[in-house]
Protein backbone atom coordinates (compact mmCIF):
# COMPACT_ATOMS: atom_id res chain seq x y z
CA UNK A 1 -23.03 -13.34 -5.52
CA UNK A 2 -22.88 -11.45 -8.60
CA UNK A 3 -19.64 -13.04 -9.87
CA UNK A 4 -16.29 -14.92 -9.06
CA UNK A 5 -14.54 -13.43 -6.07
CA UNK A 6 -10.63 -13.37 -5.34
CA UNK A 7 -8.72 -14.31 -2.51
CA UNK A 8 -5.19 -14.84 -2.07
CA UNK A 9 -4.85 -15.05 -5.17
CA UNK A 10 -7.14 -17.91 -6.10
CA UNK A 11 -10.76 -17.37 -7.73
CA UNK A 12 -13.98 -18.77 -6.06
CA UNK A 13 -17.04 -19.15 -8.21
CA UNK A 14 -20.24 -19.91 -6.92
CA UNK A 15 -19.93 -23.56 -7.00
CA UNK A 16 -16.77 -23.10 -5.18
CA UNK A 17 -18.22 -21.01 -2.15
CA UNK A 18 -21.27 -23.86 -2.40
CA UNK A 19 -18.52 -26.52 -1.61
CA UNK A 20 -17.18 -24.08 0.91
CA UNK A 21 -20.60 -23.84 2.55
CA UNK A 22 -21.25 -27.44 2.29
CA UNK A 23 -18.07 -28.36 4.48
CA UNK A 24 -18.33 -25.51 6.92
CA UNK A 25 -22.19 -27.35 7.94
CA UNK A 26 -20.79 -30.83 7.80
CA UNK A 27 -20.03 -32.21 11.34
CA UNK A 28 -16.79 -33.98 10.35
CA UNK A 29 -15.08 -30.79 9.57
CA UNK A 30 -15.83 -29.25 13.42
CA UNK A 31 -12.93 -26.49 13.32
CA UNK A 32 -11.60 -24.14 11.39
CA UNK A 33 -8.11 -25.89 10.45
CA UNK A 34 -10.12 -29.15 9.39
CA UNK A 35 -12.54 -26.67 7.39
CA UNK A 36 -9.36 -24.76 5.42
CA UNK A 37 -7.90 -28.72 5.11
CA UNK A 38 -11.53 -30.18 3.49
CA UNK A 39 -11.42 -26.72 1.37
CA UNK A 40 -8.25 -27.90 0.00
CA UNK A 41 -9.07 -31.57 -0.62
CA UNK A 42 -12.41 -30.08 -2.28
CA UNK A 43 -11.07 -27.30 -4.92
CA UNK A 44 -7.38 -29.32 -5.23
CA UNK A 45 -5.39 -26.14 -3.37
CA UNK A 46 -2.44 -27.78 -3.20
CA UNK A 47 1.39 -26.67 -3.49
CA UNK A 48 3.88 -27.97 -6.03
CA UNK A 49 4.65 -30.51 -4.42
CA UNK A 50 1.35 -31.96 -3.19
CA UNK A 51 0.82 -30.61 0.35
CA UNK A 52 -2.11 -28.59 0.75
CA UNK A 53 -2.25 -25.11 0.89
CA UNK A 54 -3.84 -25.10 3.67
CA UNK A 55 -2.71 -21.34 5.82
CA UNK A 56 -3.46 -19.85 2.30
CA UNK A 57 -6.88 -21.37 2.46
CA UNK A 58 -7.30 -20.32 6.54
CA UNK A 59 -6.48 -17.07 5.37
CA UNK A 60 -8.99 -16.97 2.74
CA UNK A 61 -11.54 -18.40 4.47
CA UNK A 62 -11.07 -15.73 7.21
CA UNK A 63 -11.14 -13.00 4.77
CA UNK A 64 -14.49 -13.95 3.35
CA UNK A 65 -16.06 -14.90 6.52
CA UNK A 66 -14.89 -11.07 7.65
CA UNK A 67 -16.56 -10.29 4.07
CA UNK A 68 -20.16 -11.95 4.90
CA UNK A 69 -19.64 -14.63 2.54
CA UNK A 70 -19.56 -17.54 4.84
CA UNK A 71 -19.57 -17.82 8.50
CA UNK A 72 -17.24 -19.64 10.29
CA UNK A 73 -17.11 -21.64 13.60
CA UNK A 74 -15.40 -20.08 17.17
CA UNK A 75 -11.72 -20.55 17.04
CA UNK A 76 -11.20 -23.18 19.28
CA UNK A 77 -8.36 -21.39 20.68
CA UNK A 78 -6.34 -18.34 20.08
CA UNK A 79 -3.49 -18.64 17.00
CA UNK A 80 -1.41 -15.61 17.45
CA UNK A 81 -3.43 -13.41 15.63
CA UNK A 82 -3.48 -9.88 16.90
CA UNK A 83 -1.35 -11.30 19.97
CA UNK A 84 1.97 -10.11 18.29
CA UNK A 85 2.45 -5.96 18.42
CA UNK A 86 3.22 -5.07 14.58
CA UNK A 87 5.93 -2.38 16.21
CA UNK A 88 7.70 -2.13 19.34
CA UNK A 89 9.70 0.76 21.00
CA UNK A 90 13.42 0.65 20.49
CA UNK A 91 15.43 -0.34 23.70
CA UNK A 92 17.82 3.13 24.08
CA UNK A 93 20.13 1.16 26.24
CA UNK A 94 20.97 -1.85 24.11
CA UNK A 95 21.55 1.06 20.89
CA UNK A 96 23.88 2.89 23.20
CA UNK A 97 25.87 -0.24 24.54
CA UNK A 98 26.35 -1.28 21.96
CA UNK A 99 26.66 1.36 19.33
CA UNK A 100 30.20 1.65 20.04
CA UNK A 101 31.49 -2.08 20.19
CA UNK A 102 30.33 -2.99 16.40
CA UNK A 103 33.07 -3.16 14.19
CA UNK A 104 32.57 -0.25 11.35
CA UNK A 105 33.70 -2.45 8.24
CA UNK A 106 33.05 -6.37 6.77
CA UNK A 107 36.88 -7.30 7.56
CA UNK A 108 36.21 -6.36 11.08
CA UNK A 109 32.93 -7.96 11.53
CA UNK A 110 34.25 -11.26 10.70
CA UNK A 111 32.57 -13.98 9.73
CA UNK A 112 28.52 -13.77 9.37
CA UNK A 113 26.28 -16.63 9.80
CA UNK A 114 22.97 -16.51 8.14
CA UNK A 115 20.72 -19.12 10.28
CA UNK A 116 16.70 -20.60 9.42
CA UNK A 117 14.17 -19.05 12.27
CA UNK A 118 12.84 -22.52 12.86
CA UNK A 119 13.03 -22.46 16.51
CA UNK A 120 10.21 -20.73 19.01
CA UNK A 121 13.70 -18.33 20.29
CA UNK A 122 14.62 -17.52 17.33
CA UNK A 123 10.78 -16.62 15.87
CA UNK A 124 10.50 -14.49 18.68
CA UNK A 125 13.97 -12.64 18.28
CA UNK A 126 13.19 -12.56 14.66
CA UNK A 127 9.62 -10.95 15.19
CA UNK A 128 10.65 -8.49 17.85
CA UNK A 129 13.89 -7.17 15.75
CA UNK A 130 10.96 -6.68 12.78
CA UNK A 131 8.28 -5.13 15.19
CA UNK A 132 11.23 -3.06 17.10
CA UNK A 133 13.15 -1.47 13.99
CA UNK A 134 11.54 -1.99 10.68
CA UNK A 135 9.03 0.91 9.42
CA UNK A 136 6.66 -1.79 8.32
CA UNK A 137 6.74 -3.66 11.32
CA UNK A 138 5.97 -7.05 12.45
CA UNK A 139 2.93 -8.90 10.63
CA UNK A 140 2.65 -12.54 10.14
CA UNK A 141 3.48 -13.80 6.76
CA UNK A 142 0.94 -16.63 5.26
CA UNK A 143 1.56 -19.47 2.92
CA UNK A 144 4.95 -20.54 2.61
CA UNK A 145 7.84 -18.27 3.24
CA UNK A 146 11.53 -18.77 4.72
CA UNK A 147 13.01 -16.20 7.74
CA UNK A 148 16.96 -15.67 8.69
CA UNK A 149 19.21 -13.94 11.08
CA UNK A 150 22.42 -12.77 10.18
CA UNK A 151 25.02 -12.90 12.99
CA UNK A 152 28.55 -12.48 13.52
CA UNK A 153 30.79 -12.72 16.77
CA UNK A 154 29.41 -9.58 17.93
CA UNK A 155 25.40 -11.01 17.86
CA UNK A 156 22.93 -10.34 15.49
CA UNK A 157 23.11 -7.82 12.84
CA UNK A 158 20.24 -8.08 10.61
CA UNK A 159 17.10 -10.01 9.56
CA UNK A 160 15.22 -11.44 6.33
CA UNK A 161 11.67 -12.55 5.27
CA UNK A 162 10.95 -14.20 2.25
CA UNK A 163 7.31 -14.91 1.45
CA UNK A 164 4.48 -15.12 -1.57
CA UNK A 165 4.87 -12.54 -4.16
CA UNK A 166 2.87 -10.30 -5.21
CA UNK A 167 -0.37 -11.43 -7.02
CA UNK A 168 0.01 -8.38 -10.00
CA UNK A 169 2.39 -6.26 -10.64
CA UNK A 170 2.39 -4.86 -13.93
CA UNK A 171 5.82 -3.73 -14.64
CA UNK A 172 7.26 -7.25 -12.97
CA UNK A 173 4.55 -8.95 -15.17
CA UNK A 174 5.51 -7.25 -18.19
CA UNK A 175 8.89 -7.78 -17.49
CA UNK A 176 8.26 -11.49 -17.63
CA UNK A 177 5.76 -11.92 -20.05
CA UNK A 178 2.96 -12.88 -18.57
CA UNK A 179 -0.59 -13.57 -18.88
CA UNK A 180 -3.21 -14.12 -16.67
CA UNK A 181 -3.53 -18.07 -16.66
CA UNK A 182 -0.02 -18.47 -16.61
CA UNK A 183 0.86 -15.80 -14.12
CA UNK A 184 -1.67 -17.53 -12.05
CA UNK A 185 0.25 -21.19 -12.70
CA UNK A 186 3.60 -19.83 -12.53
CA UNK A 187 3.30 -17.60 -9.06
CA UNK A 188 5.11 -19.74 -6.71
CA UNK A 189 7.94 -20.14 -8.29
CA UNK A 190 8.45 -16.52 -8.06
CA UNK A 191 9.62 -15.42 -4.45
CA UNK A 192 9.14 -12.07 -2.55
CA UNK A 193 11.89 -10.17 -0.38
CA UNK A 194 9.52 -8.97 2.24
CA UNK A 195 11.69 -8.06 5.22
CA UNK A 196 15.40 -6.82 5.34
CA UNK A 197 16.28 -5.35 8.40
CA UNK A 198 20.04 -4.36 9.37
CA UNK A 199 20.14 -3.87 13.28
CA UNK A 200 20.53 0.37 13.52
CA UNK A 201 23.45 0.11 16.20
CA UNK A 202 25.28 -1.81 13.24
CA UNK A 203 26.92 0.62 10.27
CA UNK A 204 29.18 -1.10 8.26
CA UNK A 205 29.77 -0.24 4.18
CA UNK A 206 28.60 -2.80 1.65
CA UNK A 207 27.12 -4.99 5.09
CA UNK A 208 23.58 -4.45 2.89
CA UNK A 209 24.56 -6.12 -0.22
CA UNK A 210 27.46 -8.45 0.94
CA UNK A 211 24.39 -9.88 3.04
CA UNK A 212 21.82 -9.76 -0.14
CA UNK A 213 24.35 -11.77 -1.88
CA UNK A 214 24.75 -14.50 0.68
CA UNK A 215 20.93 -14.98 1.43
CA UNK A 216 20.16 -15.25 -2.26
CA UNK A 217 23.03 -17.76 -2.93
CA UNK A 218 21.58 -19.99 -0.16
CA UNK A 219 17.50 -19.48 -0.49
CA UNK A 220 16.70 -21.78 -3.28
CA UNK A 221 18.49 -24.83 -1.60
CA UNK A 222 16.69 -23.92 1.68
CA UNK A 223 13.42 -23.65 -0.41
CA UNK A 224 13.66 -26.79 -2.37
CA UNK A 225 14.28 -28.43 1.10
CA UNK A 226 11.27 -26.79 2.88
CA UNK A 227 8.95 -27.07 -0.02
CA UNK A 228 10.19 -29.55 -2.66
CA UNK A 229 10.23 -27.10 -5.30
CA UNK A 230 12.72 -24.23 -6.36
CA UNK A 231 11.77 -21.01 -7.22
CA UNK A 232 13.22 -19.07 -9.91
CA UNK A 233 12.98 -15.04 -9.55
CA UNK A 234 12.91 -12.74 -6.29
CA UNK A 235 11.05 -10.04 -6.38
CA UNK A 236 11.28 -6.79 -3.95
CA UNK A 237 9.34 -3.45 -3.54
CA UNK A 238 11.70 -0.39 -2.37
CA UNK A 239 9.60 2.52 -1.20
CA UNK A 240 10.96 5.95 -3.30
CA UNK A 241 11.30 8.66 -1.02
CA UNK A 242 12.69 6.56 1.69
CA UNK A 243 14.98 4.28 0.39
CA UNK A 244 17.82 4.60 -2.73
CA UNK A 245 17.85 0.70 -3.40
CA UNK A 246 21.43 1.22 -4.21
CA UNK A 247 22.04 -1.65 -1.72
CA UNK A 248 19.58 -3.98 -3.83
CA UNK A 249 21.56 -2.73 -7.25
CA UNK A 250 24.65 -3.29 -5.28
CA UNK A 251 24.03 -7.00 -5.26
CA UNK A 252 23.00 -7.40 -9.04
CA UNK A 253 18.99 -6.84 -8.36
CA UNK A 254 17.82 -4.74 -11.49
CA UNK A 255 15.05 -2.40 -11.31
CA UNK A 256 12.16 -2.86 -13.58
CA UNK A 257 9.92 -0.34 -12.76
CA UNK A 258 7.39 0.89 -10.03
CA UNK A 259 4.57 0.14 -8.29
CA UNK A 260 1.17 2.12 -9.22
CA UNK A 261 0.29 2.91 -5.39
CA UNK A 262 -2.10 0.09 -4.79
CA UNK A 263 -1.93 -2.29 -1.89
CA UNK A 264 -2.11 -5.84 -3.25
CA UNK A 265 -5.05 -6.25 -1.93
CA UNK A 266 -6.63 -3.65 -3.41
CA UNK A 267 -9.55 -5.24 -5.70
CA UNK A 268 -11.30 -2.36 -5.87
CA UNK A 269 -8.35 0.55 -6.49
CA UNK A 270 -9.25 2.41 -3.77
CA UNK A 271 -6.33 1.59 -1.14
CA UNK A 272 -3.65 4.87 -2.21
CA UNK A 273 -0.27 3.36 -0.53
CA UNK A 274 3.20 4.58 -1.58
CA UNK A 275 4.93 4.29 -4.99
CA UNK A 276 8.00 1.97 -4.90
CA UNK A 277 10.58 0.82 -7.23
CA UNK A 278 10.45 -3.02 -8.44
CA UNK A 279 13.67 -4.51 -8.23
CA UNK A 280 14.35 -8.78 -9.36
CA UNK A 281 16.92 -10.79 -8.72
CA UNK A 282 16.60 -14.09 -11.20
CA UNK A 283 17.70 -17.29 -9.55
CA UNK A 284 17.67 -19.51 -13.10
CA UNK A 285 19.87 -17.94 -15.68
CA UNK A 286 16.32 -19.17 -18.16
CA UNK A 287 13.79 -18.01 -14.89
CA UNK A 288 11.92 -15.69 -18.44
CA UNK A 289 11.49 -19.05 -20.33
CA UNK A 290 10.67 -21.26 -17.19
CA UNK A 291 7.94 -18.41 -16.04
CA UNK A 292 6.22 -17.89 -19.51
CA UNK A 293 5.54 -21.67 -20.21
CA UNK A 294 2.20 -22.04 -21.07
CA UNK A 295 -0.20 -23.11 -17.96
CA UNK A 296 -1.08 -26.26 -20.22
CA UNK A 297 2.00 -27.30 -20.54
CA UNK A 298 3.09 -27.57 -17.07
C-alpha cells in the first residue's frame, strides 16, 4: 500500500490493515461481526461512551474487502443488505383516499406525536414511507443514528433520519473552526439531518418547520439516552434546484454555505453529485467553543 487509506472516516496505516489481516486469519474471530468487534478492541474504535464502533467498522471492513485490501469470510447469513428496495412505487389509492380527509392547517391536524422507530413495524413503515416518497430513497444508515414518525389522529404524516455527519465539508468546517485533528475528535458530536419526509397526501402550512422544531427540541435527550453522549450541532444538505430550504430557515436553521458537488465519499474528486445549500441548527448555545477544543484536550 502506498500510504494510509480512509474509511468512514477513520485512517488505516499499514500497521493497522496488518492487525486487520492478523484477526481476519485467526480462528477465534470465525465471522465477520466478531472480525469488525476484534478490529475495534485492536485500533480502540470505540464511541464516546465506550461501546465499540463496531457497524462503522463492518462497514469499513466491507468497503476495503470490496477494495482488494483484505478478504473477508462468507457471511454466515444474509443482513439486509441489498434485501431492502432503495425506492418503491407510490400506492395511487391510499394518495387518493386519503388526499381529501387530511386536515389543510396545524389547528386542524391536532396534536402530533413524534415516536422512536425502535420496533421491527415501525422500521418497516419507516423504510417503506422513505423508499416510497423520498427522491433519495431508502438506504440503510450505519453507525449510530436515531429515526421518528410524526403522527397525528389522522395517521402518519411524516418521517426523520438522523445519522453521522458528514466527514468534510468545507463551508460547515469553516464555519466552526476546524482543523483536521480536531474535526476528526470532535465529529460525533455533530449530528446529520439525513431524511425528512412529509407524507405527499398531507399539505398543511408551517407542518415543515412546526415539525423541525419539535424533533430538534427532543433529539439530544433521545441521543444522550441511546448513546450516552449529547451532540451539539445538526447539520443538513438541501439540494438547490429542488428545494427552497425556507422550511429549514423557518425553524431557525441558518445557511452557511454550499456543498462543492462531491459525494462524501469521494476520495478521489471524481464523483460530480448536485450542489446543495448547508444549513445548521446548534443544539449548545457554546456548540463553536465545545467543537474547536483542541483534540488534546479532550
Amino acid at each position: 500500500m502506498s500510504g494510509p487509506v480512509r474509511y468512514h472516516g477513520r485512517q488505516f496505516t499499514d500497521a493497522d490493515l496488518a492487525v486487520i489481516h492478523a484477526i481476519i486469519t485467526d480462528p477465534a474471530h470465525p465471522t465477520r461481526s466478531a472480525i469488525a468487534r476484534a478490529v475495534c478492541d485492536a485500533l480502540d474504535w470505540h464511541r464516546p461512551d465506550g461501546r465499540r464502533k463496531d457497524m462503522a467498522a463492518r462497514v469499513a471492513l466491507l468497503r476495503m474487502h470490496r477494495d482488494g485490501l483484505i478478504t473477508l469470510p462468507q457471511p454466515t447469513q444474509s443482513n439486509g443488505n441489498g434485501r431492502h428496495e432503495s425506492h418503491l412505487p407510490a400506492d395511487p389509492q391510499l394518495t387518493l383516499d386519503l388526499h381529501d380527509t387530511v386536515p389543510t392547517t396545524l389547528d386542524a391536524l391536532g396534536p402530533l406525536k413524534l415516536a422512536i422507530v425502535d420496533t421491527p413495524t415501525a422500521s418497516r413503515q419507516w423504510r417503506t414511507l422513505i423508499a416510497t416518497h423520498h427522491y433519495l430513497g431508502y438506504s440503510p444508515f450505519a453507525g449510530a443514528q436515531l429515526r421518528y414518525l410524526a403522527s397525528s389522529a389522522h395517521g402518519t404524516i411524516a418521517a426523520f433520519g438522523f445519522a453521522a455527519s458528514a466527514w468534510k465539508c468545507a463551508a460547515r468546517d469553516s464555519h466552526i473552526g476546524w482543523d483536521p485533528p480536531t474535526r476528526q475528535a470532535r465529529l460525533h458530536q455533530v449530528i446529520g439531518n439525513a431524511r425528512f419526509l412529509i407524507v405527499p397526501w398531507v399539505r398543511v402550512p408551517n407542518l415543515a418547520s412546526h415539525l423541525l422544531a419539535a424533533v430538534t427540541r427532543r433529539l439530544p435527550a433521545d441521543w444522550q439516552h441511546t448513546y450516552s453522549y449529547q451532540p451539539v450541532l445538526l447539520e443538513t444538505f438541501v439540494e438547490t434546484g429542488r428545494f427552497t430550504g425556507a422550511s429549514y430557515r423557518a425553524a431557525n436553521w441558518t445557511h452557511i454555505g454550499q456543498t462543492k458537488g462531491r459525494g462524501k465519499l469521494d476520495r478521489h474528486h471524481q464523483n460530480a453529485v448536485p450542489i446543495k445549500d448547508v444549513y445548521l441548527y446548534p443544539l449548545h448555545r457554546h456548540y463553536q467553543r465545545i467543537l474547536t477544543t483542541p483534540a488534546d484536550q479532550i
